[in-house]
C-alpha atoms as a PDB file:
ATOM      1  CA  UNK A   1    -181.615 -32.109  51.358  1.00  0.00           C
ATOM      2  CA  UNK A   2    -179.692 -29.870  54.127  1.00  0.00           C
ATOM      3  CA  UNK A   3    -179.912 -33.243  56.565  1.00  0.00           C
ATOM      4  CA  UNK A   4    -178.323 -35.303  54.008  1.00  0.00           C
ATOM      5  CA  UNK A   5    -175.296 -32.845  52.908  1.00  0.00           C
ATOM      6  CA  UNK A   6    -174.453 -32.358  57.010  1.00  0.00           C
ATOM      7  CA  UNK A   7    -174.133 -35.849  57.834  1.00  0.00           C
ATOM      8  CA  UNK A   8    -172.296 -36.224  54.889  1.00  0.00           C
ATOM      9  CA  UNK A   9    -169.935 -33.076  55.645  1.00  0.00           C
ATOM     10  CA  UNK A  10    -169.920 -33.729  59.397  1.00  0.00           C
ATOM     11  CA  UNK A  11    -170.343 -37.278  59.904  1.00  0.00           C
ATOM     12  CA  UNK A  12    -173.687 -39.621  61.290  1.00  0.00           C
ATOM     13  CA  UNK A  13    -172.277 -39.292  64.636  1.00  0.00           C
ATOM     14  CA  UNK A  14    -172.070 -35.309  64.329  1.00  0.00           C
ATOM     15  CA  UNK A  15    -175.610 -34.562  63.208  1.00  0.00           C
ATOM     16  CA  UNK A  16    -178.622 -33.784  65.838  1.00  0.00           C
ATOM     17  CA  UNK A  17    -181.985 -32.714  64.260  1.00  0.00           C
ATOM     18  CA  UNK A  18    -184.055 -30.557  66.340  1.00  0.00           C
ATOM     19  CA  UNK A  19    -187.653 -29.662  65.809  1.00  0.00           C
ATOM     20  CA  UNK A  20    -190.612 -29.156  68.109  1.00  0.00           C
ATOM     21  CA  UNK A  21    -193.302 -31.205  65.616  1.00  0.00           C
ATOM     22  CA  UNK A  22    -193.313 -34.652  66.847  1.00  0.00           C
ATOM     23  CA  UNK A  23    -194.205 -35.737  63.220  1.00  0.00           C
ATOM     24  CA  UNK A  24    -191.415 -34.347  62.132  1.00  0.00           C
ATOM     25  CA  UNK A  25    -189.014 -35.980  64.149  1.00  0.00           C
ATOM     26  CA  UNK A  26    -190.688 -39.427  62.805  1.00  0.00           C
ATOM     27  CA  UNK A  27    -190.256 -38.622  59.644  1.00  0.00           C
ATOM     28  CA  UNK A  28    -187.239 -37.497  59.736  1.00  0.00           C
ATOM     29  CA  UNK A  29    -186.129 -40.571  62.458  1.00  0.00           C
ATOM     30  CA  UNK A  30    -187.518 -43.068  59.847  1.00  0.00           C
ATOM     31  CA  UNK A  31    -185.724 -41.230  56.457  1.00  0.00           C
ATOM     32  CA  UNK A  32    -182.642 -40.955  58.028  1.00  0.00           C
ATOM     33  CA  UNK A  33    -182.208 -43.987  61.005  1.00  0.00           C
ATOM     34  CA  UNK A  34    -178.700 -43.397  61.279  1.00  0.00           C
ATOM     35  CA  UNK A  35    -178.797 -40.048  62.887  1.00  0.00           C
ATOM     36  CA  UNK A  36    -180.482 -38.705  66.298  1.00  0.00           C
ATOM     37  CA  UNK A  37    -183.137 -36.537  66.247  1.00  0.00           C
ATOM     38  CA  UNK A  38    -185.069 -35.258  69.277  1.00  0.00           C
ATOM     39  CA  UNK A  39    -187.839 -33.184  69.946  1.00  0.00           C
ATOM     40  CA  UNK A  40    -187.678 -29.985  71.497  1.00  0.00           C
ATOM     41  CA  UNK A  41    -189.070 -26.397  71.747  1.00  0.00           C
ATOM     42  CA  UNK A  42    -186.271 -24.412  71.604  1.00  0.00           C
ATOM     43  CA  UNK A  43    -188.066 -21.429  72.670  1.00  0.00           C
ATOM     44  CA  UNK A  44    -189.979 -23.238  75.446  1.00  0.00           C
ATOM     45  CA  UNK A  45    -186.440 -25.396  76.963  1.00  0.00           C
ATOM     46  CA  UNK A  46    -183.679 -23.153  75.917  1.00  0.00           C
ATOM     47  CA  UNK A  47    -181.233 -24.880  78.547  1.00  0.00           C
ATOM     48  CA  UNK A  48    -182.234 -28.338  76.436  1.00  0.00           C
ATOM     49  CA  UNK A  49    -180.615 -26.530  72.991  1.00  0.00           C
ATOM     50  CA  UNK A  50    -177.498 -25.458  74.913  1.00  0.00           C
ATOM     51  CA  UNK A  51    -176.882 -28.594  76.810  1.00  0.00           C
ATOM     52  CA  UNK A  52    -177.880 -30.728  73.052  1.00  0.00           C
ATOM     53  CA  UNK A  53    -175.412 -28.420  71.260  1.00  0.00           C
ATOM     54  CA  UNK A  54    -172.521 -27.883  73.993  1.00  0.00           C
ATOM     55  CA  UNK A  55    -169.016 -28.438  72.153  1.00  0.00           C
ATOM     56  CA  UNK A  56    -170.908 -28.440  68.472  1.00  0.00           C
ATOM     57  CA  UNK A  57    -168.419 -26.784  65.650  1.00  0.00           C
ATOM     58  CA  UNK A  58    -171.288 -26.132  63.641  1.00  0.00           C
ATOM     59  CA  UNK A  59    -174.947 -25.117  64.035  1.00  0.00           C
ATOM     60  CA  UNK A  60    -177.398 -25.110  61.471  1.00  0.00           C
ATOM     61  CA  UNK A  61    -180.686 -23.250  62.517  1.00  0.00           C
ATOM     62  CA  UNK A  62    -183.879 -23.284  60.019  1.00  0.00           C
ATOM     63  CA  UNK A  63    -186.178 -21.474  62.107  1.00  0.00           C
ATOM     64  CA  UNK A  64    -189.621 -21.025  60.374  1.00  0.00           C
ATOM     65  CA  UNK A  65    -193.336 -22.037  61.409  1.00  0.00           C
ATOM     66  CA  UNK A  66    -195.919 -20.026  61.926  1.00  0.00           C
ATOM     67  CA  UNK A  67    -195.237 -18.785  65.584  1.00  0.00           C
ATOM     68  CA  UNK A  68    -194.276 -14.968  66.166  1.00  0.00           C
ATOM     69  CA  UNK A  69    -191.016 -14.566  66.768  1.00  0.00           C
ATOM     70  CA  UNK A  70    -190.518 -13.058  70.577  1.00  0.00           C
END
C-alpha cells in the first residue's frame, strides 16, 4: 500500500492524501487516522494543490479516474 510505505519513509506528519472522491478520503481518513487527508479537485482548485504542497520534498501523484485528461 503506496500510503503506508510514504508515511513510513516520510513520516505521519509528512504525508497529505489528496483525492477529489469524498468516499475516498473517508476511507482512507478512517484506515489510516494518523495522517491528513483532504479533498480536492486538483484540476478544478489548482492554487489549493500548490498552497497544500508548498515546501513538500516529495510528491507522489496517482492520477487515474475516468475523466479526460485536458
Amino acid at each position: 500500500d503506496a500510503t503506508a510505505l510514504m508515511a513510513t519513509a516520510a513520516g505521519a506528519d509528512n504525508v497529505l492524501g489528496l483525492d477529489v472522491g469524498a468516499k475516498f478520503i473517508a476511507a482512507s481518513k478512517s484506515k489510516f487516522p494518523a495522517l491528513r487527508f483532504e479533498q480536492v479537485d486538483a484540476l478544478e482548485d489548482p492554487a489549493f494543490l500548490v498552497q497544500m504542497t508548498a515546501g513538500a520534498v516529495n510528491v507522489f501523484v496517482d492520477i487515474g479516474g475516468v475523466r479526460p485528461a485536458e
